[in-house]
PDB file of N, CA and C in Angstrom:
ATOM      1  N   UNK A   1      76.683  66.996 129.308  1.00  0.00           N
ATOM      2  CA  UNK A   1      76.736  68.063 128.340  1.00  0.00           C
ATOM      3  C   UNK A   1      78.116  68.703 128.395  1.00  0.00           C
ATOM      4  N   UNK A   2      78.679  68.845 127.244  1.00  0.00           N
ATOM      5  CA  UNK A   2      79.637  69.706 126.729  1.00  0.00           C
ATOM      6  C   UNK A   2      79.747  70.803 126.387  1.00  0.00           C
ATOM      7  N   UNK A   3      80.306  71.577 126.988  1.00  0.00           N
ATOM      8  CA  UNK A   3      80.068  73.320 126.326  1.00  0.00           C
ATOM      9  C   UNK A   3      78.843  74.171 126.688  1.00  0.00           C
ATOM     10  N   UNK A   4      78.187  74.124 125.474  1.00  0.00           N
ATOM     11  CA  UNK A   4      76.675  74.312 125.416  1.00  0.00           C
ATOM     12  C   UNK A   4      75.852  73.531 124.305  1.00  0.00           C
ATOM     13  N   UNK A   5      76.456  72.533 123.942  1.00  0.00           N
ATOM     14  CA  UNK A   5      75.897  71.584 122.869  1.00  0.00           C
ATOM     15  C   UNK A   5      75.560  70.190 123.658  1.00  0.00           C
ATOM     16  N   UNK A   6      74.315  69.827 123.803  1.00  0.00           N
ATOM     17  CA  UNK A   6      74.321  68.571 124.069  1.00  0.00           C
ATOM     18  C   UNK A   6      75.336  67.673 123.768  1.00  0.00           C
ATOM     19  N   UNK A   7      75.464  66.370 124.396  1.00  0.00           N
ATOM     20  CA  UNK A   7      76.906  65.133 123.150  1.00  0.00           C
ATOM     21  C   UNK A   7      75.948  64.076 123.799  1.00  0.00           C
ATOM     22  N   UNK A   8      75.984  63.816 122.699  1.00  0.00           N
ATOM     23  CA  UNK A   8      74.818  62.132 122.345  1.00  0.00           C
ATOM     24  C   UNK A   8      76.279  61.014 123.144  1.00  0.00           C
ATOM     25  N   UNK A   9      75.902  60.358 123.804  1.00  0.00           N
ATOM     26  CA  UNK A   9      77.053  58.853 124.220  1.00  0.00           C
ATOM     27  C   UNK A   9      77.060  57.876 123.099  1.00  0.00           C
ATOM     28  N   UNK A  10      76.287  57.937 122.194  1.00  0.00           N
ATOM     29  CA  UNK A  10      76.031  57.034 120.940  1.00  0.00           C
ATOM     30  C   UNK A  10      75.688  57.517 119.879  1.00  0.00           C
ATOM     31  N   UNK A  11      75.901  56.809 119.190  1.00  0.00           N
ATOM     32  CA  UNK A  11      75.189  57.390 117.320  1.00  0.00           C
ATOM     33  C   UNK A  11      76.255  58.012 116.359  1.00  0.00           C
ATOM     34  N   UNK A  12      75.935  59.000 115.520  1.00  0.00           N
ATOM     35  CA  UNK A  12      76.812  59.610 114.536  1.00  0.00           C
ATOM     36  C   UNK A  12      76.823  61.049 115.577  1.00  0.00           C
ATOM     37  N   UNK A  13      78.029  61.797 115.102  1.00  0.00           N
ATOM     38  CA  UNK A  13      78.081  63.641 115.282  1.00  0.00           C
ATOM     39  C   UNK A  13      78.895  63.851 114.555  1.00  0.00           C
ATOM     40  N   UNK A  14      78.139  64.925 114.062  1.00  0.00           N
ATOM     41  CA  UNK A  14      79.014  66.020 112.841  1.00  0.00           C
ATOM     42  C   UNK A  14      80.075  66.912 113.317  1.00  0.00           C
ATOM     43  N   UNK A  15      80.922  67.695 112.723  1.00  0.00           N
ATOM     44  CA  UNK A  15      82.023  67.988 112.886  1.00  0.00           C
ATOM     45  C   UNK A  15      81.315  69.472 114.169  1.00  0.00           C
ATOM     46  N   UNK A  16      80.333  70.064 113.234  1.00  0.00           N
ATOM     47  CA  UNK A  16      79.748  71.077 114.394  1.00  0.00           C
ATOM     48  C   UNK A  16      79.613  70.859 115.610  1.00  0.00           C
ATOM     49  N   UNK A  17      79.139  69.369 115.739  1.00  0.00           N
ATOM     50  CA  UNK A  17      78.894  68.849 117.446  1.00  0.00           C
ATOM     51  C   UNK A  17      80.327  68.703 118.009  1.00  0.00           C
ATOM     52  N   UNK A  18      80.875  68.963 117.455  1.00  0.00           N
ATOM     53  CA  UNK A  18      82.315  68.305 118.188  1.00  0.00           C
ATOM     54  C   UNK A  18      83.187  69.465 118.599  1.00  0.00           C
ATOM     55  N   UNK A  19      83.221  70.188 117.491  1.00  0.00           N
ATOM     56  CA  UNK A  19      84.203  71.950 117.606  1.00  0.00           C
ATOM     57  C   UNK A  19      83.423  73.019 118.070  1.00  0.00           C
ATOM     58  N   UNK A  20      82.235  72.715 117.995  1.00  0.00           N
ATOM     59  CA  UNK A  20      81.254  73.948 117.508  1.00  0.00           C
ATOM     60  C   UNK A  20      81.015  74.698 116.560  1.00  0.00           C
ATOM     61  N   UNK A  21      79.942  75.606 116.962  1.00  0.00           N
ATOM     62  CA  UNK A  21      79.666  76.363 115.757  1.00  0.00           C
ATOM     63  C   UNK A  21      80.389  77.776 116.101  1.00  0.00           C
ATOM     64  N   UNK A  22      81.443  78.448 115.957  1.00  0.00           N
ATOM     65  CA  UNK A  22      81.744  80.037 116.103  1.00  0.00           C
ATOM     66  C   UNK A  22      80.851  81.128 115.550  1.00  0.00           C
ATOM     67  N   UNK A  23      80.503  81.125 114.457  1.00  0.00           N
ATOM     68  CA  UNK A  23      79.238  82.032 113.593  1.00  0.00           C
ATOM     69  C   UNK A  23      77.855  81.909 114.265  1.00  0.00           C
ATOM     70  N   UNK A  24      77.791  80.901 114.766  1.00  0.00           N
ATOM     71  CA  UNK A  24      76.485  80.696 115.975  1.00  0.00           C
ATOM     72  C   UNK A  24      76.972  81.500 117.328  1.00  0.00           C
ATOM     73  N   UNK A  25      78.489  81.398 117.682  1.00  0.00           N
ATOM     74  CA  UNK A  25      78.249  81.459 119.080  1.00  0.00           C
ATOM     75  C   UNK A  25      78.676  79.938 120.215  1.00  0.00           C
ATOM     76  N   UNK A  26      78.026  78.844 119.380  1.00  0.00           N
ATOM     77  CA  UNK A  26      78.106  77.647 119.867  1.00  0.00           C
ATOM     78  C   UNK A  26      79.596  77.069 120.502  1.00  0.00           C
ATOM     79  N   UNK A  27      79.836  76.907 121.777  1.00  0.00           N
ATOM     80  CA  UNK A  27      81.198  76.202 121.889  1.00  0.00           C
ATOM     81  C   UNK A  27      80.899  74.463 122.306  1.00  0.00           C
ATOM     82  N   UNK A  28      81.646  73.650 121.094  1.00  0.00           N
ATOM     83  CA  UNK A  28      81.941  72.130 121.327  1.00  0.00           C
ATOM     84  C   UNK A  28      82.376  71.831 122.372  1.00  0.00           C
ATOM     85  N   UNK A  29      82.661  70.618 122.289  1.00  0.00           N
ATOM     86  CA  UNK A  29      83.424  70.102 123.718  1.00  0.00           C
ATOM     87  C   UNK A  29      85.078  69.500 123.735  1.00  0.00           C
ATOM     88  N   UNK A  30      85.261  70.107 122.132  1.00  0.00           N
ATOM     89  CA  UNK A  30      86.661  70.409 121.252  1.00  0.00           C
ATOM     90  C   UNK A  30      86.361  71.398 121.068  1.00  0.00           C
ATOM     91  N   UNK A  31      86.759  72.573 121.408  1.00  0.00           N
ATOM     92  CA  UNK A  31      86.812  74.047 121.110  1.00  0.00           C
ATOM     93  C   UNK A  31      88.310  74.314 120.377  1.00  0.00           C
ATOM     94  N   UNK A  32      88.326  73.891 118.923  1.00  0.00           N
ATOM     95  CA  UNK A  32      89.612  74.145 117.919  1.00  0.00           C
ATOM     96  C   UNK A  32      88.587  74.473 116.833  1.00  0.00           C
ATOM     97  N   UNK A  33      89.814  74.581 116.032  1.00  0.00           N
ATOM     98  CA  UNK A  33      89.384  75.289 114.416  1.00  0.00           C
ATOM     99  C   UNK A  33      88.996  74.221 113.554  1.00  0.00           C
ATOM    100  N   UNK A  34      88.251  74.401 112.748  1.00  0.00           N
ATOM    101  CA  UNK A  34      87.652  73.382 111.573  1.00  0.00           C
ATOM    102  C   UNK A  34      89.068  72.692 111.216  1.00  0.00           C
ATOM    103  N   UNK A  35      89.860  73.773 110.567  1.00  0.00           N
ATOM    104  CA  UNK A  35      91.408  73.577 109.591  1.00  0.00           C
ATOM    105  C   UNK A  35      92.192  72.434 111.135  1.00  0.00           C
ATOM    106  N   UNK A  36      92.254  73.280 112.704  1.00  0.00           N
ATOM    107  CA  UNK A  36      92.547  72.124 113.389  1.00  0.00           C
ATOM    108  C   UNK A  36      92.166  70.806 113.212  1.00  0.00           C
ATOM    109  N   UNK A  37      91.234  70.687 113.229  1.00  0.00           N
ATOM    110  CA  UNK A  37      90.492  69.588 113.311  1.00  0.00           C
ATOM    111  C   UNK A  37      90.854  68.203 112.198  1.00  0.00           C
ATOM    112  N   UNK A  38      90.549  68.669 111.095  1.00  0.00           N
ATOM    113  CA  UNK A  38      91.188  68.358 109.991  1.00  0.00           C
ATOM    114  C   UNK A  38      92.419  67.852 110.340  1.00  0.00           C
ATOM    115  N   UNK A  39      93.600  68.795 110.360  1.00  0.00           N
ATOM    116  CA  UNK A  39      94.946  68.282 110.531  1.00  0.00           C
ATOM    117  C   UNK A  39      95.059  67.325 111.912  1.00  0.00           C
ATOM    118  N   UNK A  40      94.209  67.277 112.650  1.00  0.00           N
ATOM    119  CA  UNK A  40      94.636  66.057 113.531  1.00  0.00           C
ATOM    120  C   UNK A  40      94.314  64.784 113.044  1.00  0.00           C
ATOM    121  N   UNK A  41      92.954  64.619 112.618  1.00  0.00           N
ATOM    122  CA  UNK A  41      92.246  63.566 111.755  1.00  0.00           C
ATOM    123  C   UNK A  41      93.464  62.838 110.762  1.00  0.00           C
ATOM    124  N   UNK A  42      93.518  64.048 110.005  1.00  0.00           N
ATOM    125  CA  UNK A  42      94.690  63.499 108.748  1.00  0.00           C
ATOM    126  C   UNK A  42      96.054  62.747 109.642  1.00  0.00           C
ATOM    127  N   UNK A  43      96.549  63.495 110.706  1.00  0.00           N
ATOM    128  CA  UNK A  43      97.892  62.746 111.419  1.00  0.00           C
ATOM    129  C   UNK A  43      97.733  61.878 112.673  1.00  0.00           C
ATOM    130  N   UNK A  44      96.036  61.354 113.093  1.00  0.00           N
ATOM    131  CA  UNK A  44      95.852  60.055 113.707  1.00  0.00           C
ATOM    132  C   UNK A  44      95.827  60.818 115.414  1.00  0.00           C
ATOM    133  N   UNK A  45      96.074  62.183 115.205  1.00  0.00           N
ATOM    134  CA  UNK A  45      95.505  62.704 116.977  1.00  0.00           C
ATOM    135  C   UNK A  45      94.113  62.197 116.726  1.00  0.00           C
ATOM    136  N   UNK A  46      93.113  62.595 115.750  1.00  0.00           N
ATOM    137  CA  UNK A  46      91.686  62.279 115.906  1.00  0.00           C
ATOM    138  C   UNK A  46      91.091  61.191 115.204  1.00  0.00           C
ATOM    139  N   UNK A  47      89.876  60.819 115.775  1.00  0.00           N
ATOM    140  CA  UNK A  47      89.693  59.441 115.170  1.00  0.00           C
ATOM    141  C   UNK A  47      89.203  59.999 113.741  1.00  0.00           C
ATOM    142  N   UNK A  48      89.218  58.738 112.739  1.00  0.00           N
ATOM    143  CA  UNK A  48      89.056  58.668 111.871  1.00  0.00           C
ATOM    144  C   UNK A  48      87.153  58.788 111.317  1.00  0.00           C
ATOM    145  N   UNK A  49      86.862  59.510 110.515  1.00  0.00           N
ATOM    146  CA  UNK A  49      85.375  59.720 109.974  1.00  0.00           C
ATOM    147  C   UNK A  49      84.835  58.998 109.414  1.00  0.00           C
ATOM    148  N   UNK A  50      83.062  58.403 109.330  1.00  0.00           N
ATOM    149  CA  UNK A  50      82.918  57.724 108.652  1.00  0.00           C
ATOM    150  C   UNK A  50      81.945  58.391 108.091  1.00  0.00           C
ATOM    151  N   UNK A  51      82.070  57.979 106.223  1.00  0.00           N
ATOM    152  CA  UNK A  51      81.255  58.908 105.553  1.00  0.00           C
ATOM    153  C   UNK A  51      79.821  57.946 105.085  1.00  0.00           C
ATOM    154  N   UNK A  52      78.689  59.070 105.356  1.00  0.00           N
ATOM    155  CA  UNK A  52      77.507  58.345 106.025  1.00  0.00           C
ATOM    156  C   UNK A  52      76.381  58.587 104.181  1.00  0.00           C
ATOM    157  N   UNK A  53      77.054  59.620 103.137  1.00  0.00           N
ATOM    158  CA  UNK A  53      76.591  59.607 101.988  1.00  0.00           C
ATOM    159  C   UNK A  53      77.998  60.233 101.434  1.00  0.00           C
ATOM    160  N   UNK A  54      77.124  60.571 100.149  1.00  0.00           N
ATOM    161  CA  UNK A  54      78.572  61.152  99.404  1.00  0.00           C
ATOM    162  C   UNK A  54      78.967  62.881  99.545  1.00  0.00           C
ATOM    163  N   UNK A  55      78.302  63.119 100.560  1.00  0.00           N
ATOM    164  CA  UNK A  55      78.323  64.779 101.262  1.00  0.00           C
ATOM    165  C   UNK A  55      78.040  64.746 102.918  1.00  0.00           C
ATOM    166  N   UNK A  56      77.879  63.463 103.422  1.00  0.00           N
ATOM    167  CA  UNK A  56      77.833  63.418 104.120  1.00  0.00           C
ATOM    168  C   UNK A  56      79.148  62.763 105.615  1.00  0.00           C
ATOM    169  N   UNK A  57      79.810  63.654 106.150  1.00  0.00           N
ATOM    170  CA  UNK A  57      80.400  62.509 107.358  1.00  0.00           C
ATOM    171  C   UNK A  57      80.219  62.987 108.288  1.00  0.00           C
ATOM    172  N   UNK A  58      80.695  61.787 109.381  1.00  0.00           N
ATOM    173  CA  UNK A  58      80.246  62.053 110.552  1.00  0.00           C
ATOM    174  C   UNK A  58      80.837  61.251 111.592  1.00  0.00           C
ATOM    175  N   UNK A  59      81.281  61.253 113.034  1.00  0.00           N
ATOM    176  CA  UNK A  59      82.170  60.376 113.327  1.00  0.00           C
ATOM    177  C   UNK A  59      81.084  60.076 115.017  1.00  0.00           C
ATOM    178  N   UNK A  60      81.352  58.165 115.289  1.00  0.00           N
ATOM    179  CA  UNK A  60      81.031  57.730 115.873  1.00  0.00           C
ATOM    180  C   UNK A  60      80.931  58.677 117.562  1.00  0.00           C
ATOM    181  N   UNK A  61      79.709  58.312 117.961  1.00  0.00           N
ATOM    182  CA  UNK A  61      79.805  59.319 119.643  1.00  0.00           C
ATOM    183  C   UNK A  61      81.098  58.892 120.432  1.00  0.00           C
ATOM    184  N   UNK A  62      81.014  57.727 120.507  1.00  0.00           N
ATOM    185  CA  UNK A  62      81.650  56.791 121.069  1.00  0.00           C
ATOM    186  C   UNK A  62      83.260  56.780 121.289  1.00  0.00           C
ATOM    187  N   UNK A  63      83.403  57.431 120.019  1.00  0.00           N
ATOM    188  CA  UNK A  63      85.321  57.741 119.859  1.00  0.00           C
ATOM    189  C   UNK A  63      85.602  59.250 119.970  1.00  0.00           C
ATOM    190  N   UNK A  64      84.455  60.399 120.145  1.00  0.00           N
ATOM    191  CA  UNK A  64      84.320  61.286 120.480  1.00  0.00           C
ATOM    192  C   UNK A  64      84.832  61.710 122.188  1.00  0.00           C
ATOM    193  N   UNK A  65      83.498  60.421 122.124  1.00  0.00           N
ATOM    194  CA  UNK A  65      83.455  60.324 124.324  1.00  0.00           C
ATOM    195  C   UNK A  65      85.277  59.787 124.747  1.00  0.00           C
ATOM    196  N   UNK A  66      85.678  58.730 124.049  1.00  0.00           N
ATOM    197  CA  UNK A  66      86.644  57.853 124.164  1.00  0.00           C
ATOM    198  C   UNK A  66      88.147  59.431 124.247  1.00  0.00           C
ATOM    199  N   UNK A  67      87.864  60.320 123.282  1.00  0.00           N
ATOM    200  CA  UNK A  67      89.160  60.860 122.509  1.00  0.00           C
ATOM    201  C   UNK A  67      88.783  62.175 123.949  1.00  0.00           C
ATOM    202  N   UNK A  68      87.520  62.530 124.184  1.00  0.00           N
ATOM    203  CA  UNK A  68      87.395  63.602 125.192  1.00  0.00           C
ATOM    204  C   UNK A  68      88.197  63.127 126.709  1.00  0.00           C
ATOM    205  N   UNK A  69      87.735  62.039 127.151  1.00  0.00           N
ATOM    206  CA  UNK A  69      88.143  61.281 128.508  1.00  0.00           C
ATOM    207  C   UNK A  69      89.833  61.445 128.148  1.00  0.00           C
ATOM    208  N   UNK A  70      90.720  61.015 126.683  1.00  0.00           N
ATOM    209  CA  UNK A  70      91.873  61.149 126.537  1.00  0.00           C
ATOM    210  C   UNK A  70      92.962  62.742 126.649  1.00  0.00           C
ATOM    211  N   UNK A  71      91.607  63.382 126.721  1.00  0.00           N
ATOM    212  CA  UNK A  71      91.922  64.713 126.273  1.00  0.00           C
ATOM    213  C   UNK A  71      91.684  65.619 127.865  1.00  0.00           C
ATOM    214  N   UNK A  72      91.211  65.068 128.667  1.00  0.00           N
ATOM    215  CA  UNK A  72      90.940  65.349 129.919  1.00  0.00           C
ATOM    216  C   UNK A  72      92.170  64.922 130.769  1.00  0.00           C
ATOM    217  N   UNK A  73      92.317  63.714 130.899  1.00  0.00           N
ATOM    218  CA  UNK A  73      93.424  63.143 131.735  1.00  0.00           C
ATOM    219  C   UNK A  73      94.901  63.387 131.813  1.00  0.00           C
TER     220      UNK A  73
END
């Protein structure tokens, strides 16, 4: 566990699982800003999203776990 949000080792997570929620209270296991978040995505610090409907994205656990271990060391 991260923060105070569970983190799945597999599957999809939404941008909330990853940053958290601030208006909740909730801290991710990336504790940055939405707008952060975004701008790393767009310049290749973060992995890339895959969109799961046409309102929907969400990015693999896996490159989450992968980008946290990078982000630790």
């Amino acid at each position: 566990m991260h923060g105070n949000i569970p983190f799945p080792t597999s599957g999809f997570v939404r941008v909330k699982q990853i940053i958290g929620n601030r208006k909740a209270g909730e801290v991710g296991p990336i504790p940055i800003s939405r707008s952060a978040w975004w701008a790393g995505v767009k310049d290749g610090r973060y992995p890339q999203p895959v969109k799961l409907g046409p309102r929907t994205t969400a990015w693999r656990a896996e490159d989450i776990n992968a980008l946290i271990e990078r982000l630790g060391a």
